[in-house]
Every structure is written in C-alpha cells, then in structure tokens.
N, C-alpha and C. Protein backbone atom coordinates (compact mmCIF):
# COMPACT_ATOMS: atom_id res chain seq x y z
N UNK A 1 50.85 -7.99 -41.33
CA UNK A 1 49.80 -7.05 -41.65
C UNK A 1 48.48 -7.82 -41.77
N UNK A 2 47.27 -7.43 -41.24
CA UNK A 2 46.14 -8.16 -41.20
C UNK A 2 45.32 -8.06 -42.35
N UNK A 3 45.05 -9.06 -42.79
CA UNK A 3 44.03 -9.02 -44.08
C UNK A 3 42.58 -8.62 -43.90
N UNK A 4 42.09 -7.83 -44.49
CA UNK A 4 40.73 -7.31 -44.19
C UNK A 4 39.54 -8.06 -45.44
N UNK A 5 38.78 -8.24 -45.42
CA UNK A 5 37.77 -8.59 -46.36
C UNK A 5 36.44 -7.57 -45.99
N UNK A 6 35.87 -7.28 -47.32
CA UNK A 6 34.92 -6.14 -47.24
C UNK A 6 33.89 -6.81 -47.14
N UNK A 7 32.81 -6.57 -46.81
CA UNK A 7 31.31 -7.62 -46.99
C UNK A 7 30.29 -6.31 -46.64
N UNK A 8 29.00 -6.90 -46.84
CA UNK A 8 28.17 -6.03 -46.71
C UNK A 8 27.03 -6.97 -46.17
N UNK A 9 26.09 -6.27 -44.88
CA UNK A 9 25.39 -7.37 -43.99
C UNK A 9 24.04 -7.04 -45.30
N UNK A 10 23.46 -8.86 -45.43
CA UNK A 10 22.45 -8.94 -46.71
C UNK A 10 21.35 -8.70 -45.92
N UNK A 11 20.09 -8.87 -46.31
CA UNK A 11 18.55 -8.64 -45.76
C UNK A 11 18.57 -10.38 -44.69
N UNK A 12 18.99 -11.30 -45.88
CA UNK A 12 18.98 -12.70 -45.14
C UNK A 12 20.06 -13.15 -43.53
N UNK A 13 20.84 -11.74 -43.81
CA UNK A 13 21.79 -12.49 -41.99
C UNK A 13 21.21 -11.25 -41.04
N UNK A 14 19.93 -10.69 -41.34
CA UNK A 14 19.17 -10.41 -40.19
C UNK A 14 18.30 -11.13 -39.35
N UNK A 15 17.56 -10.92 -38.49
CA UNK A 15 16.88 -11.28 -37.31
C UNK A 15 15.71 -10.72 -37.56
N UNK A 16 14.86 -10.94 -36.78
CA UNK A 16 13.53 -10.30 -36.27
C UNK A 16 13.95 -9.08 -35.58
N UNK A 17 14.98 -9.27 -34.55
CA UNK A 17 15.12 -7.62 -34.02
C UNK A 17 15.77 -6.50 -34.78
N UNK A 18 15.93 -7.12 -36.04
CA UNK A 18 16.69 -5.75 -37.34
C UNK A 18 17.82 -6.19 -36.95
N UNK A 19 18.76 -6.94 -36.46
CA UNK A 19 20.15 -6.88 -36.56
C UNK A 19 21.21 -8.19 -36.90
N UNK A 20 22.19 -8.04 -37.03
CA UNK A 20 22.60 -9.94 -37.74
C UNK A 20 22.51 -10.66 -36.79
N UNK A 21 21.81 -11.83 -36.98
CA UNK A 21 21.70 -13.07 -36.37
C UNK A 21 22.75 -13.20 -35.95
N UNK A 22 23.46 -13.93 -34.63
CA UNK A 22 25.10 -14.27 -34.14
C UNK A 22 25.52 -15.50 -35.66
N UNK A 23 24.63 -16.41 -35.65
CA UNK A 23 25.85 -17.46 -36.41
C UNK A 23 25.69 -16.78 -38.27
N UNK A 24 25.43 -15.83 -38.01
CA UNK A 24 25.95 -15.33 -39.34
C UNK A 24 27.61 -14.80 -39.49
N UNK A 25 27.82 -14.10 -38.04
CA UNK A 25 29.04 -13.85 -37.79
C UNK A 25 30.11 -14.59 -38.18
N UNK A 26 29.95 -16.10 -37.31
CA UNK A 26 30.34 -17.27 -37.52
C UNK A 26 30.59 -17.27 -39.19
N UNK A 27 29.84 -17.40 -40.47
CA UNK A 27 29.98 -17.74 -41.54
C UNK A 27 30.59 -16.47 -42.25
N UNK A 28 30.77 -15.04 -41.78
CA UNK A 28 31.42 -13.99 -42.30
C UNK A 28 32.86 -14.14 -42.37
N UNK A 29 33.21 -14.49 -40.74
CA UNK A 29 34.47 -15.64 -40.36
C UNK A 29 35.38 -16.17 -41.35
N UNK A 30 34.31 -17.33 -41.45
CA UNK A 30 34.85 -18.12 -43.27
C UNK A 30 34.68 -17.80 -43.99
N UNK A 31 33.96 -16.84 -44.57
CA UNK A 31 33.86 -16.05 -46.02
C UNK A 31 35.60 -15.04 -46.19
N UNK A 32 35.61 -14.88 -44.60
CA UNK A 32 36.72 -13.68 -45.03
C UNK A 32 38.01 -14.61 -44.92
N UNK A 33 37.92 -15.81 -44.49
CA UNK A 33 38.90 -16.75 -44.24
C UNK A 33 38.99 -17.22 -45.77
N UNK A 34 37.86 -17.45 -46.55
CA UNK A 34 38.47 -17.90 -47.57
C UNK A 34 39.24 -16.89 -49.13
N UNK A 35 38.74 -15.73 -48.21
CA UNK A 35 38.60 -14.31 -49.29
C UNK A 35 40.62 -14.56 -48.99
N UNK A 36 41.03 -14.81 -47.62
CA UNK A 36 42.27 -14.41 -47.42
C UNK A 36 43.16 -15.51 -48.36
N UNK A 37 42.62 -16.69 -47.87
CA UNK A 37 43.30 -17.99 -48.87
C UNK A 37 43.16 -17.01 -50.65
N UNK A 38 42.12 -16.99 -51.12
CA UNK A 38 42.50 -16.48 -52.49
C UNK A 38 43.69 -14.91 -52.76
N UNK A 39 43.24 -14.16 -51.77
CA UNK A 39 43.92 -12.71 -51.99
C UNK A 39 44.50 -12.15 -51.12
N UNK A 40 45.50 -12.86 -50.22
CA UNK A 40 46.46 -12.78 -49.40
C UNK A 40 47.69 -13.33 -49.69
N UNK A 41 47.22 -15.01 -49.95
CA UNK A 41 48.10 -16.51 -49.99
C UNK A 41 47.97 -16.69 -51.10
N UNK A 42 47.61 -15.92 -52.16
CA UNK A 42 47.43 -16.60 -53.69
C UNK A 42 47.17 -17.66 -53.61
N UNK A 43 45.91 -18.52 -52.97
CA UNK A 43 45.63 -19.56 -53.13
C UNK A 43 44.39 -20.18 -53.14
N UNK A 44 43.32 -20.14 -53.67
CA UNK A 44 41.96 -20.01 -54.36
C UNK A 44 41.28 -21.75 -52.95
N UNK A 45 40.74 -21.28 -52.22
CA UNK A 45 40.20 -22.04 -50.92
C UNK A 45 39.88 -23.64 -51.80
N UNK A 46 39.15 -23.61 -52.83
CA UNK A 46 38.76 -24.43 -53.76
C UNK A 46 39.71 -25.54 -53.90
N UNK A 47 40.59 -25.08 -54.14
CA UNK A 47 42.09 -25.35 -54.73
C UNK A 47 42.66 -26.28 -53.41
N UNK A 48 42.75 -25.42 -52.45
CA UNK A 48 42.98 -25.93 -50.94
C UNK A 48 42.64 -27.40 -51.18
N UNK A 49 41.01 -27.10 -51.15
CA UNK A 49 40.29 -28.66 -50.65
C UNK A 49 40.43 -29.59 -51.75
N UNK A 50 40.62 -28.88 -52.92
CA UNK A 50 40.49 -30.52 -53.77
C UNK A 50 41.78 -30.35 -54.24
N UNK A 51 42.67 -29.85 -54.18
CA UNK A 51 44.05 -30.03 -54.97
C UNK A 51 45.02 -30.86 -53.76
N UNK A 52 45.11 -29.76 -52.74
CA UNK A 52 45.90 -30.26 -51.63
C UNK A 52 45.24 -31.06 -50.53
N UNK A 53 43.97 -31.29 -50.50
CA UNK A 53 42.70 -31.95 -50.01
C UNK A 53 43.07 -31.73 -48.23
N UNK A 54 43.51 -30.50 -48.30
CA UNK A 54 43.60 -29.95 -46.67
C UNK A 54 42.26 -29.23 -45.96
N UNK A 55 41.23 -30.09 -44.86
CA UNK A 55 40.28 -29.64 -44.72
C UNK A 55 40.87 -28.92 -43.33
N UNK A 56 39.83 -27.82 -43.04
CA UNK A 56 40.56 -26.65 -41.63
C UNK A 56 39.10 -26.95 -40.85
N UNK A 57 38.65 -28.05 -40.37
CA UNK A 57 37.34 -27.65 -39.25
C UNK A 57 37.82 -26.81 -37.84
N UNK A 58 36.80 -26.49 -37.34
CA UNK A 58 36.98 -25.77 -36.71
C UNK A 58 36.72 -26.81 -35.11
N UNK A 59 37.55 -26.32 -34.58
CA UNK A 59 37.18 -27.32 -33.09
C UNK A 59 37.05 -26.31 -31.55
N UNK A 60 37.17 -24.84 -32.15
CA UNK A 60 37.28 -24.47 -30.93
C UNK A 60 36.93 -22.84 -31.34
N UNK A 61 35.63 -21.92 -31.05
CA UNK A 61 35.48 -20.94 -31.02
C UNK A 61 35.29 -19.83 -29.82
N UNK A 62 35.80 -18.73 -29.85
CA UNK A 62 35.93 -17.96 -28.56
C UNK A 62 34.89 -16.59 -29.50
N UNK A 63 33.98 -16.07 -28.93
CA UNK A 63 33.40 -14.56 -29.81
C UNK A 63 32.94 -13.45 -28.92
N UNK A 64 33.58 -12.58 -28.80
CA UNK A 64 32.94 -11.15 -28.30
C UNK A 64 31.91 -10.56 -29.18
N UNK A 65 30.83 -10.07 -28.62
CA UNK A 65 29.78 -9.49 -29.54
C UNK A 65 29.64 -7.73 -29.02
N UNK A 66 30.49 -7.32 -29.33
CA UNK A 66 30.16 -5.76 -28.94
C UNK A 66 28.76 -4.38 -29.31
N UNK A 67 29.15 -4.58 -30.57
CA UNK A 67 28.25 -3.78 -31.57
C UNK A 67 27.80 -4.63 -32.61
N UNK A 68 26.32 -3.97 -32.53
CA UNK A 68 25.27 -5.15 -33.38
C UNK A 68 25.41 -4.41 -34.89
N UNK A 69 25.09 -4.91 -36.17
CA UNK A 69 25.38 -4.42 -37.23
C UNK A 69 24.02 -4.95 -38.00
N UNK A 70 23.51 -3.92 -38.89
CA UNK A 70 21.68 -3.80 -39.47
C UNK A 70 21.66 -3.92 -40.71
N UNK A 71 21.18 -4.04 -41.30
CA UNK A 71 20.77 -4.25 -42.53
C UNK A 71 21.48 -3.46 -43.77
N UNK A 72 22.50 -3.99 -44.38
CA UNK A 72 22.95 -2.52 -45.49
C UNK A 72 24.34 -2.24 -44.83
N UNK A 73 24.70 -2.17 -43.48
CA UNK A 73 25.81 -2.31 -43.11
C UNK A 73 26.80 -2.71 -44.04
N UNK A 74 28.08 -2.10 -44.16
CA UNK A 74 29.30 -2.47 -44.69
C UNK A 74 30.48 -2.59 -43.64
N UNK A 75 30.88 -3.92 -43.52
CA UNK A 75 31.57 -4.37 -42.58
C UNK A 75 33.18 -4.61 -43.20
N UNK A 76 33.73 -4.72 -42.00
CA UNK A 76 35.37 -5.37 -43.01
C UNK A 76 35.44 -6.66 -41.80
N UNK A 77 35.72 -7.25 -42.37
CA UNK A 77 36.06 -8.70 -41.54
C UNK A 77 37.94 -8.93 -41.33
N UNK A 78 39.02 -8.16 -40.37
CA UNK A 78 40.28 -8.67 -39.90
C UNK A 78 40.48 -10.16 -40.10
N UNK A 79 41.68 -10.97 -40.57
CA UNK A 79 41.66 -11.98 -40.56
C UNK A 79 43.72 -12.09 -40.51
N UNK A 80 44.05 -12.84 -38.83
CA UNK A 80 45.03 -13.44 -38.98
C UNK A 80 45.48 -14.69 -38.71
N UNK A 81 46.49 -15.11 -39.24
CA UNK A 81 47.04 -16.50 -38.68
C UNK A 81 47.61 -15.95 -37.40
N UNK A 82 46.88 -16.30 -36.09
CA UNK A 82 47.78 -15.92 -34.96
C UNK A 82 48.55 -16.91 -34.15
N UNK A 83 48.41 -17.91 -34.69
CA UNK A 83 49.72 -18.92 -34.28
C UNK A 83 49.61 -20.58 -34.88
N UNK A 84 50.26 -21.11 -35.11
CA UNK A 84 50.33 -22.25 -35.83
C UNK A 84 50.99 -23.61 -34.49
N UNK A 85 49.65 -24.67 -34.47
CA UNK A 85 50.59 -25.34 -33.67
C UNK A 85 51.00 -26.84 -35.02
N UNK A 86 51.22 -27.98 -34.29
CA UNK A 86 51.57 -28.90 -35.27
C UNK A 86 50.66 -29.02 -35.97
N UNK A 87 49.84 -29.84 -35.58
CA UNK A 87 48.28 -29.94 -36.41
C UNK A 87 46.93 -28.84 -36.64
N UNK A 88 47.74 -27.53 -35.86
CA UNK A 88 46.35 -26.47 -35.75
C UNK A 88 46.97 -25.43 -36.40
N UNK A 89 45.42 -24.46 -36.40
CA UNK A 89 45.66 -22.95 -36.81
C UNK A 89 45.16 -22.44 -36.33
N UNK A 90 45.67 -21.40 -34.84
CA UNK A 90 44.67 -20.55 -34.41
C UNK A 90 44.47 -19.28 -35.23
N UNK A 91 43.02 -18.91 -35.63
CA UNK A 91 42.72 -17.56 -36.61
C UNK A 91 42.55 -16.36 -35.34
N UNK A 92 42.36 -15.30 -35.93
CA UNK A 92 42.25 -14.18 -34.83
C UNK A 92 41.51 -13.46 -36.35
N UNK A 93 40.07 -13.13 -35.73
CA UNK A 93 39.14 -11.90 -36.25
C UNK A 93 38.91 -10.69 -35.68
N UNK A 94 38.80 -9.99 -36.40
CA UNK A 94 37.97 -8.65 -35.57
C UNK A 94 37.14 -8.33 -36.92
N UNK A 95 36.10 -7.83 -36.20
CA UNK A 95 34.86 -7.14 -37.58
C UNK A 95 35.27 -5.36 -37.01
N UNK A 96 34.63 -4.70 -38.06
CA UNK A 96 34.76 -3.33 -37.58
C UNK A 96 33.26 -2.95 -38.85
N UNK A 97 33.27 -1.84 -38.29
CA UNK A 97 32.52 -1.07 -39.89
C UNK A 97 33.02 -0.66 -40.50
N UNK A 98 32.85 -1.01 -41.65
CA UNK A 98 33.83 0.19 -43.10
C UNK A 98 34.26 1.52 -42.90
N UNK A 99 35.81 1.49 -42.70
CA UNK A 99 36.24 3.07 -42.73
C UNK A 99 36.02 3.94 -40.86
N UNK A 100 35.68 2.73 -39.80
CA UNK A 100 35.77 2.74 -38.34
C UNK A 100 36.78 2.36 -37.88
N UNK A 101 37.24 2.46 -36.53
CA UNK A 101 38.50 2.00 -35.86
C UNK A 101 37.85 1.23 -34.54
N UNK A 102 36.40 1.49 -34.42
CA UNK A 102 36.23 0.56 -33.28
C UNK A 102 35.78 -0.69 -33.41
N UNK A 103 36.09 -1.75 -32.96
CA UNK A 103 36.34 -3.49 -33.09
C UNK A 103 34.35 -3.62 -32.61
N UNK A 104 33.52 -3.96 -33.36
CA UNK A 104 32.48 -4.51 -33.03
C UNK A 104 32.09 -6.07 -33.00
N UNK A 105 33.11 -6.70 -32.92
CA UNK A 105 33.44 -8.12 -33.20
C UNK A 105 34.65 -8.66 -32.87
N UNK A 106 35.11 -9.96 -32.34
CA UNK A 106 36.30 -9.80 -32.05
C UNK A 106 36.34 -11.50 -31.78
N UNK A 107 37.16 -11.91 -32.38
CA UNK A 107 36.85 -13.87 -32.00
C UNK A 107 38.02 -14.36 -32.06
N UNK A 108 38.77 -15.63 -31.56
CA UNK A 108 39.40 -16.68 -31.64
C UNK A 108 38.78 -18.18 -32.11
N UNK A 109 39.43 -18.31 -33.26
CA UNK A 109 38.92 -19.81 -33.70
C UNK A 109 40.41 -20.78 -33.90
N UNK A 110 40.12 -21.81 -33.67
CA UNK A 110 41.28 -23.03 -34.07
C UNK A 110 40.28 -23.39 -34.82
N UNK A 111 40.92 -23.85 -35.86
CA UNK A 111 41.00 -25.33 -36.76
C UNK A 111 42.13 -26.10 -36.59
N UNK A 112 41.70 -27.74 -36.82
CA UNK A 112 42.64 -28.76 -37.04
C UNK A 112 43.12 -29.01 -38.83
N UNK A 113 43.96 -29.21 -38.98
CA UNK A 113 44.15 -29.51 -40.70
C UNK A 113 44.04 -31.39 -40.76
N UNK A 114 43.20 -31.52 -41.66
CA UNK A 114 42.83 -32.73 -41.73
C UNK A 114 43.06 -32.88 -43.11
N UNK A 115 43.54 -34.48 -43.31
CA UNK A 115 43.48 -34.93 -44.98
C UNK A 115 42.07 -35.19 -45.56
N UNK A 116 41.78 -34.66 -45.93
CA UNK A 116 40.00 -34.55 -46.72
C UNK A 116 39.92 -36.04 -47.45
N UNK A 117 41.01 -37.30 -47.68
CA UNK A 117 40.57 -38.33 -48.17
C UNK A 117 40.33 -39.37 -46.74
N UNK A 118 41.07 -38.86 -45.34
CA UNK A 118 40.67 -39.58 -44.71
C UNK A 118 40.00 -39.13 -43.26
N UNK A 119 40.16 -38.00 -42.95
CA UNK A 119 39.64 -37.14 -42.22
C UNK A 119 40.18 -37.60 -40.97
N UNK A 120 41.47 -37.39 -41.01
CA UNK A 120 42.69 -37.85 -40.28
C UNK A 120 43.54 -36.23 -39.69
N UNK A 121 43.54 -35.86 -38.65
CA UNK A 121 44.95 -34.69 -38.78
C UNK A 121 45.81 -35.36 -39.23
N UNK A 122 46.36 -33.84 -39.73
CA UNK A 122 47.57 -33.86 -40.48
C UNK A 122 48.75 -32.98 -39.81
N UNK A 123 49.87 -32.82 -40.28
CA UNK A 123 50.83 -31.51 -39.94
C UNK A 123 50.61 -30.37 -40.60
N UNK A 124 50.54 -29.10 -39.90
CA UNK A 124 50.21 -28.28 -41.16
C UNK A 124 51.12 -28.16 -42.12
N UNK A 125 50.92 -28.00 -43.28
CA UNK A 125 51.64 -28.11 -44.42
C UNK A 125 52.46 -26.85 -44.50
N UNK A 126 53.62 -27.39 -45.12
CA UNK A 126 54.68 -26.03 -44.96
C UNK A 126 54.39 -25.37 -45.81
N UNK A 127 53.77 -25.39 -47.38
CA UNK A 127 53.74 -24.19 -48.19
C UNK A 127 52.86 -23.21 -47.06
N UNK A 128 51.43 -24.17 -46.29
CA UNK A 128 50.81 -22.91 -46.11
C UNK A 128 51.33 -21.94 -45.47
N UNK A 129 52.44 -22.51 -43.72
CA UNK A 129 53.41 -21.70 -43.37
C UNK A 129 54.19 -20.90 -44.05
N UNK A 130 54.78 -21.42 -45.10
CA UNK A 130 55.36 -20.32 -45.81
C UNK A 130 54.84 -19.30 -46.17
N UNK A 131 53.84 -19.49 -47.04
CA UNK A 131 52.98 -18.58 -47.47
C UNK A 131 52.15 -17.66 -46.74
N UNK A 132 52.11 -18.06 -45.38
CA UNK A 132 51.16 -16.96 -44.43
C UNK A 132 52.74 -16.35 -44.37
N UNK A 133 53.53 -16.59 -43.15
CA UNK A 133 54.74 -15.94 -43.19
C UNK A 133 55.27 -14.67 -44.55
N UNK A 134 55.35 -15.34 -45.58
CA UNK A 134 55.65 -14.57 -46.63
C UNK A 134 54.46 -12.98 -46.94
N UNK A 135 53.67 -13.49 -46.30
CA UNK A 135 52.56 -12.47 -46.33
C UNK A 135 52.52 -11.47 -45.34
N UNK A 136 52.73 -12.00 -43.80
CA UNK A 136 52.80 -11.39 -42.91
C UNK A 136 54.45 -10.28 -42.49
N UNK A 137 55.35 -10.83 -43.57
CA UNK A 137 56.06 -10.19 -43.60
C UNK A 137 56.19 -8.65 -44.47
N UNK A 138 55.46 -9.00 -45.36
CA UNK A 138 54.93 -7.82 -46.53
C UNK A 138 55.54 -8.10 -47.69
C-alpha cells in the first residue's frame, strides 16, 4: 500500500511564473520520504542518520512534470520502496492534488545506502527490508 504525505505548496517553492519551481519537487520527494521513515516504518529519519548512521544519497533521478501546482495548493506526495537492490533503493513517487486521482508528478529516484562514518556503500540493512515489507504487506 503506498504511503501518501500531505503538504501544502508555501509562497517560497514558487517562481516568478506563479507556479512551483521544479527543484522544489525534488525536496517534497524527501520531505515525504522522510514523513514515510517516521509514519510508515516507525522510524523517525533522524534516528536513521545518527543512530543507525545509514545515509540514502541519491545517485539517480528520473521526473515527469505533468501538471504545474500554485500557490496554496494542497498536494499529497505517493511514496514507495519499488525495489531494493544490494546496496540501493529504488523510490517510486507520484504527486497528485489533495482528494484527485490524476498523477501531476511522477518520478523514479535510487539512492545508495552509505555508512555516514565513512561514506562507504553499504548492504541495505535488513531491519529496513523488513520493515518496508512489513508495511507493504499491511
């Protein structure tokens, strides 16, 4: 089941032409990526980086831009684990508008999992597998 995060577009991730700047998208991304780590995975993003010191950069983004979204907008940001390789995580987004069914956003990102003391890949760690799994199962 896909995790949704609610957001609302601020005055600051507009443009000059009234509508969100693209690399705001980009940072909605990780806002809803980390909304999912706390209230999906019971696991507070914070926590991630300095407890288990697992950093997720990103090495590879794919983004459809369909429908532009304005000022005051209430968006939901989709967020899944859509496949796990040894050292990666490919995410799968879609944005929509609050309470819409049509996809105005739509992206593929990898991250690598790296040890944050040496900035080394790592394997992904099995709780997190578990824990997406355990989620995606219901």
């Amino acid at each position: 089941m896909p995790f949704r995060a609610q957001l609302k577009v601020r005055f600051g991730d507009i443009d000059h032409a009234g509508i969100v700047y693209y690399p705001r998208i980009v940072h909605y991304f990780h806002v809803a990526m980390e909304e999912y780590f706390s209230q999906a995975l019971r696991e507070d993003y914070a926590h991630v980086l300095e407890q288990h010191r697992l950093g997720l950069p990103t090495v590879h983004l794919e983004v459809d831009f369909r429908r532009p979204f304005k000022f005051g907008d209430r968006i939901e940001v989709e967020v899944r684990v859509s496949r796990f390789g040894d050292k990666s995580v490919e995410w799968s987004y879609r944005i929509f508008r609050q309470g819409a069914d049509e996809v105005c956003v739509e992206a593929r990102v990898v991250t690598v999992c790296v040890h944050l003391d040496r900035f080394k890949p790592m394997q992904v760690p099995q709780w997190f597998r578990d824990r997406v799994e355990r989620y995606e199962a219901g």
